[in-house]
Every structure is written in C-alpha cells, then in structure tokens.
N, C-alpha and C. Protein backbone atom coordinates (compact mmCIF):
# COMPACT_ATOMS: atom_id res chain seq x y z
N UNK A 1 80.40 93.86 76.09
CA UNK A 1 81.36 94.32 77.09
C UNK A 1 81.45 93.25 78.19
N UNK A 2 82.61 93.04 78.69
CA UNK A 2 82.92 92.06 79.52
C UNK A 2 83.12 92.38 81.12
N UNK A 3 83.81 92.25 81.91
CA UNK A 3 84.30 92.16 83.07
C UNK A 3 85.55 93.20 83.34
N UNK A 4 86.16 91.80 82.45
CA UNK A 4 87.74 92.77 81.66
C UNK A 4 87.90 93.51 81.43
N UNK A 5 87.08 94.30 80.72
CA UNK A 5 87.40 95.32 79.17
C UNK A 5 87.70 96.45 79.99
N UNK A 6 88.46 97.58 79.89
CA UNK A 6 88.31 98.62 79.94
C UNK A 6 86.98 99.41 79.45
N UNK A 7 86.41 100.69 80.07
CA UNK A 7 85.47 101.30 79.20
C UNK A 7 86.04 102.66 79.20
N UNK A 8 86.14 103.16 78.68
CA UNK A 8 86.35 104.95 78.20
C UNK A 8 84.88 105.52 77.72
N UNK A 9 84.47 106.04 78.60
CA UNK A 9 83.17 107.59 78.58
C UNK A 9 83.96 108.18 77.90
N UNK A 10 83.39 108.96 76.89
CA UNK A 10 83.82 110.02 76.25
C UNK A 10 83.07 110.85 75.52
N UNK A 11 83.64 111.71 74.69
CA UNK A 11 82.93 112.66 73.21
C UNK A 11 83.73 112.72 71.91
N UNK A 12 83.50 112.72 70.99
CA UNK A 12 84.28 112.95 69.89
C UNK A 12 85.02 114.46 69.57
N UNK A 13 84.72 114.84 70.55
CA UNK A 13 85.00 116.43 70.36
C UNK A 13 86.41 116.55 71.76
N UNK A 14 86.46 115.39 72.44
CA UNK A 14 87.49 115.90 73.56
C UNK A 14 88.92 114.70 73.30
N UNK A 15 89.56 116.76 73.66
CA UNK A 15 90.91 115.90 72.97
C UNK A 15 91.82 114.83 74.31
N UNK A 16 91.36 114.73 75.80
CA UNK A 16 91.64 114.37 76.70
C UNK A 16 90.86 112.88 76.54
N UNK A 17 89.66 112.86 75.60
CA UNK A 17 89.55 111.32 75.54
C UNK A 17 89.90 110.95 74.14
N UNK A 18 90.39 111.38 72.90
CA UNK A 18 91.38 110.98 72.00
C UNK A 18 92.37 110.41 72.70
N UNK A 19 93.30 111.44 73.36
CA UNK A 19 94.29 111.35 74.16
C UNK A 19 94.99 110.16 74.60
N UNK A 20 93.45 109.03 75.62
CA UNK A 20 93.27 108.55 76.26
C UNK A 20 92.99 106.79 75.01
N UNK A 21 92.16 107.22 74.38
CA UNK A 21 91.84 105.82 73.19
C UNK A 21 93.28 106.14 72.33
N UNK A 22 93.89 106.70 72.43
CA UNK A 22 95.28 106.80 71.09
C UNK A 22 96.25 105.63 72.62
N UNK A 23 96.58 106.51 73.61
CA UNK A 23 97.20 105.07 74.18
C UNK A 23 96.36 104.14 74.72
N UNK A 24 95.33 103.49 74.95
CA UNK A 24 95.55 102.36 75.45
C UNK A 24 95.90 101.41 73.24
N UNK A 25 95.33 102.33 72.48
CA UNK A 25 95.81 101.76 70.86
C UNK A 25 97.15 101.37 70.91
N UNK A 26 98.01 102.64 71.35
CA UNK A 26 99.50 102.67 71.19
C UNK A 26 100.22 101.10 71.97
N UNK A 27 99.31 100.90 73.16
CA UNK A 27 99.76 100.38 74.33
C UNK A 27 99.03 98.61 74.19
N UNK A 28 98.34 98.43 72.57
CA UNK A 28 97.49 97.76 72.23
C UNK A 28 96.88 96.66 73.91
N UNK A 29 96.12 97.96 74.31
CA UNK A 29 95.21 97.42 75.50
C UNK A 29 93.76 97.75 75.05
N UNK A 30 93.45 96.56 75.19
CA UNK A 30 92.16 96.38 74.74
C UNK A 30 91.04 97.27 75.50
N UNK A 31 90.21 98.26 74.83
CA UNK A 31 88.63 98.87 75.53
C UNK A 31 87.66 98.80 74.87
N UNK A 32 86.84 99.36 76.06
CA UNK A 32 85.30 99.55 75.23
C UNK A 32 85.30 100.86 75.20
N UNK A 33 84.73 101.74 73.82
CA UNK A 33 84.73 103.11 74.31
C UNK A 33 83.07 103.56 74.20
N UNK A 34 82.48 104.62 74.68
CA UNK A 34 81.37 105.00 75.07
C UNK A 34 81.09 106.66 74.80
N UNK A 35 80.48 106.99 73.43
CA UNK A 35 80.31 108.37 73.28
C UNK A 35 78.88 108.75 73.93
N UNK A 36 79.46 109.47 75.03
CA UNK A 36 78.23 110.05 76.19
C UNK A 36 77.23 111.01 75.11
N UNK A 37 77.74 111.39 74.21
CA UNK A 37 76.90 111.98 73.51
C UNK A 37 75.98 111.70 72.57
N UNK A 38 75.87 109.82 72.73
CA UNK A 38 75.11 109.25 71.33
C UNK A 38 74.52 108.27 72.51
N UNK A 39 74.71 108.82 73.97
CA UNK A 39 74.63 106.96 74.64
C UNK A 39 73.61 107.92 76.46
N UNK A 40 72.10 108.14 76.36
CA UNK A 40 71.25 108.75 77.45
C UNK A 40 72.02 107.40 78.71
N UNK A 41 71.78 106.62 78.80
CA UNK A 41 72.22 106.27 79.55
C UNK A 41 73.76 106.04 80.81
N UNK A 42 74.60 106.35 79.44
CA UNK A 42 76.65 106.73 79.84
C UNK A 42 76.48 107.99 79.98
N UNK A 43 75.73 108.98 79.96
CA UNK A 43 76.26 110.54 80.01
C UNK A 43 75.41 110.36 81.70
N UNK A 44 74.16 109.88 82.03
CA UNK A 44 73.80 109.50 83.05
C UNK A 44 74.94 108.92 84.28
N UNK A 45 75.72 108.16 83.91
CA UNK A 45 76.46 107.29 84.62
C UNK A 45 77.38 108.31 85.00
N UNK A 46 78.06 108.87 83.76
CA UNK A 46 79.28 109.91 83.91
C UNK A 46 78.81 110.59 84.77
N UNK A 47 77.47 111.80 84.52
CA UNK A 47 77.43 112.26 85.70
C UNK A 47 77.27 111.87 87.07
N UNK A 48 76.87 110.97 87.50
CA UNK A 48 76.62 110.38 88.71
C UNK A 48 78.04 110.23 89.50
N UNK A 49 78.40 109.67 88.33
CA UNK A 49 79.91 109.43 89.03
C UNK A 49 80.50 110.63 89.34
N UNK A 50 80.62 111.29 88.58
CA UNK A 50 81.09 113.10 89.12
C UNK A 50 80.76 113.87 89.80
N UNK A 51 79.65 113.44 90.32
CA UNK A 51 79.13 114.92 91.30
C UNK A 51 78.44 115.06 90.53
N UNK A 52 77.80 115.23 89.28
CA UNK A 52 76.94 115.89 88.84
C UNK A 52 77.39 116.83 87.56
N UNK A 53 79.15 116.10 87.37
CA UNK A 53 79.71 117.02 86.29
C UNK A 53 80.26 116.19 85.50
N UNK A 54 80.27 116.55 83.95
CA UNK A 54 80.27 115.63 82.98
C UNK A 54 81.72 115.84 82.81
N UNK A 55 82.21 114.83 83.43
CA UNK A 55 83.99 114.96 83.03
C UNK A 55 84.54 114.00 82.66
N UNK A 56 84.64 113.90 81.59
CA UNK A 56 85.42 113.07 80.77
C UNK A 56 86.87 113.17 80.22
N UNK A 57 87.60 112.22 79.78
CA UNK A 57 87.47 110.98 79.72
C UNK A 57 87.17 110.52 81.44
N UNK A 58 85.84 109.32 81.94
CA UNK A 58 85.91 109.02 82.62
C UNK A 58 86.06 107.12 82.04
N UNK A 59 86.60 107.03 83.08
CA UNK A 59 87.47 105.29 82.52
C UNK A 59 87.03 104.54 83.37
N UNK A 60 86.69 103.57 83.10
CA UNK A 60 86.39 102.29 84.25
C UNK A 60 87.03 100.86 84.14
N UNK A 61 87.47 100.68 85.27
CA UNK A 61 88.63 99.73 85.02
C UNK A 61 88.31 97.99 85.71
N UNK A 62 88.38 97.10 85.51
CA UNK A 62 87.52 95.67 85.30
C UNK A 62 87.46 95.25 86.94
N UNK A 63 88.61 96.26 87.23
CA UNK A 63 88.57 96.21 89.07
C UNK A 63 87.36 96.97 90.03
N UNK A 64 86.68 97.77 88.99
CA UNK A 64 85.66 98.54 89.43
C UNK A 64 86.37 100.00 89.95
N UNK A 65 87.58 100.50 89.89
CA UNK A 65 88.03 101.81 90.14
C UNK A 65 87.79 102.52 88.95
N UNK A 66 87.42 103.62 89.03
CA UNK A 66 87.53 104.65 88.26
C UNK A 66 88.42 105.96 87.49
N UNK A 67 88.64 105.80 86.92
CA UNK A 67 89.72 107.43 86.96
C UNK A 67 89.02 108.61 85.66
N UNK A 68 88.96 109.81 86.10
CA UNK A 68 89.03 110.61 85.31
C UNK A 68 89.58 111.62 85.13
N UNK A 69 89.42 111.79 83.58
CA UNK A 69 90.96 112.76 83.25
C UNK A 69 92.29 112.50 83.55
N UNK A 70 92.89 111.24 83.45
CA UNK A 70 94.30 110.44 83.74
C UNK A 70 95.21 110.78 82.74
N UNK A 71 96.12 111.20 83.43
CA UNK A 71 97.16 111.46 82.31
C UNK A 71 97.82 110.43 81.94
N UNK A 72 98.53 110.38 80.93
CA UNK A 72 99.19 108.91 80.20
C UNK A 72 99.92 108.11 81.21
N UNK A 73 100.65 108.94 81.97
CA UNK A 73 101.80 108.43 83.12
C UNK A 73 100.80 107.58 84.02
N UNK A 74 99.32 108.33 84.75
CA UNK A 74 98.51 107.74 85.82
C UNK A 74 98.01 106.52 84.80
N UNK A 75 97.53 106.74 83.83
CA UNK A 75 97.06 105.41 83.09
C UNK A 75 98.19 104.01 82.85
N UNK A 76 99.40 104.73 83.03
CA UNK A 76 100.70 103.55 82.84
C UNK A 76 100.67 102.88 83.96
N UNK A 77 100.72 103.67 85.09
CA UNK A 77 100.97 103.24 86.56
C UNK A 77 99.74 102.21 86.81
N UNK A 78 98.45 103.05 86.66
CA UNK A 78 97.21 101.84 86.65
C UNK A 78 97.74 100.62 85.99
N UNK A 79 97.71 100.65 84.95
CA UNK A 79 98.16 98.79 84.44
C UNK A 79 99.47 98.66 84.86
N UNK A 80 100.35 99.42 85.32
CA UNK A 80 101.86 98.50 85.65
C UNK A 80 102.57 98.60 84.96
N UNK A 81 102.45 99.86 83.68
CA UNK A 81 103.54 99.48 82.64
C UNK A 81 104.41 100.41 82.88
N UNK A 82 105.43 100.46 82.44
CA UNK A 82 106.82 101.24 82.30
C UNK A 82 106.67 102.06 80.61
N UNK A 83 106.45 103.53 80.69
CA UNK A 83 106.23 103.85 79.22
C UNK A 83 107.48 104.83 79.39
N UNK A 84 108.16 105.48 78.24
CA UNK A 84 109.23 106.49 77.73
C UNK A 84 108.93 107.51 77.34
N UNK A 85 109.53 108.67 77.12
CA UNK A 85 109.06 109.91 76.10
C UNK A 85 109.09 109.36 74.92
N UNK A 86 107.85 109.86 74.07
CA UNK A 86 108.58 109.59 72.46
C UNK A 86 110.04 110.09 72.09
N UNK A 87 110.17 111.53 72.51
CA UNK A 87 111.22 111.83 72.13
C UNK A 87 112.17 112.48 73.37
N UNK A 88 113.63 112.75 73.25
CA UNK A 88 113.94 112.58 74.42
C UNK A 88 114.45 114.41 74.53
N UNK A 89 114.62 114.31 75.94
CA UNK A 89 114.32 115.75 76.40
C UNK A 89 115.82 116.37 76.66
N UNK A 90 116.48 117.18 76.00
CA UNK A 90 117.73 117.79 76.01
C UNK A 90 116.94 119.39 76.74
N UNK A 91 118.16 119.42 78.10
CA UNK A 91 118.17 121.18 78.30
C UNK A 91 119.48 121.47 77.86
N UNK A 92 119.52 122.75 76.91
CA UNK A 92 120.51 123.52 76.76
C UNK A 92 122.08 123.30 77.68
N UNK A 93 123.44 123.36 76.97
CA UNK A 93 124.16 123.38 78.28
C UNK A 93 123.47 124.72 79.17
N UNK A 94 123.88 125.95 78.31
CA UNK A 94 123.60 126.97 78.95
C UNK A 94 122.70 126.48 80.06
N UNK A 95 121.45 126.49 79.89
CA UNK A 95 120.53 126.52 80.70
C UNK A 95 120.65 125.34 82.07
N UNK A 96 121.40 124.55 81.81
CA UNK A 96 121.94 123.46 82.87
C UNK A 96 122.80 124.40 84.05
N UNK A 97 123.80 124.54 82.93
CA UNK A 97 124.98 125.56 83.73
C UNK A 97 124.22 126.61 85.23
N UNK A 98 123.64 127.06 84.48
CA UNK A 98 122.94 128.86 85.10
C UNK A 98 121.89 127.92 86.21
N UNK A 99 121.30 126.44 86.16
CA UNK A 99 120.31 125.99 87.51
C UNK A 99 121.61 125.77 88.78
N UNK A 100 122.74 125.17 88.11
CA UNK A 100 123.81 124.98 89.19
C UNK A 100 124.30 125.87 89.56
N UNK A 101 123.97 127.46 89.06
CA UNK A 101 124.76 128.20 89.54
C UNK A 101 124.29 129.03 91.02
C-alpha cells in the first residue's frame, strides 16, 4: 500500500462496501481493500476512527480524509468526477402535470 492508494475497510457481507469497491472498479480508480473481518488490526483502526463503532465502508483517502458510508455521488465529488444515472429517470406526464398543479 502506498500513499496514493485509496483503502476501503470493509466485510464481505456489506452491501455498502460492495457498493463502494464495484465503483471505484466501474470508475477504474485504483484501491486497497481491507476485510476488517480477516484483518485484528483494520477492525481496530475502524473502530477508533468511529467512536467506537464499526462502520463501514470506512475509506481513506491519500489526503488523509476519511469518509464513511459515502454514497456514489459523495465518492464522485471526492475525486472530482462528473458521474450519470445508468439509466435515465422519466416521471409520468400525469404525474408532472398534477406537481404543477
């Protein structure tokens, strides 16, 4: 692990740090990832960093900020990128109509 790297705390069981390793994959940004549950020392860290609560995904970023539990959008904004919906979001006319009314 470098300077650089991203690290992702995590578990294999949480779908908020899948979530989290599927984009920086999607977004091919390079991490390190860290299963708190195979690693006495990262489940240590995680908690420390939390208060004392194991909340993951906790992320550490080469700037030394932290984020946990980031949603895709806060993780875009962290690196600067501009991301889209996969798919795009139609409301009903109806339902357009009836907010203007």
């Amino acid at each position: 692990m470098t300077p650089e790297t991203i690290t992702v705390y995590g578990t294999g069981w949480c779908p908020d740090c899948k979530r989290s390793k599927q984009f920086f994959g999607e977004q091919r940004v390079p991490y390190h990832y860290v299963d708190i549950d195979h690693d006495a020392d990262a489940m240590v860290f995680v908690e420390k960093t939390n208060k004392g609560n194991r909340s993951i995904p906790t992320i550490v970023f080469p700037d030394g900020s932290v984020m946990v539990e980031p949603s895709n959008a806060q993780l875009a904004e962290k690196l600067g990128m501009q991301i889209s919906a996969k798919r795009a979001f139609m409301m009903p006319l109806s339902s357009a109509a009836d907010r203007l009314a």
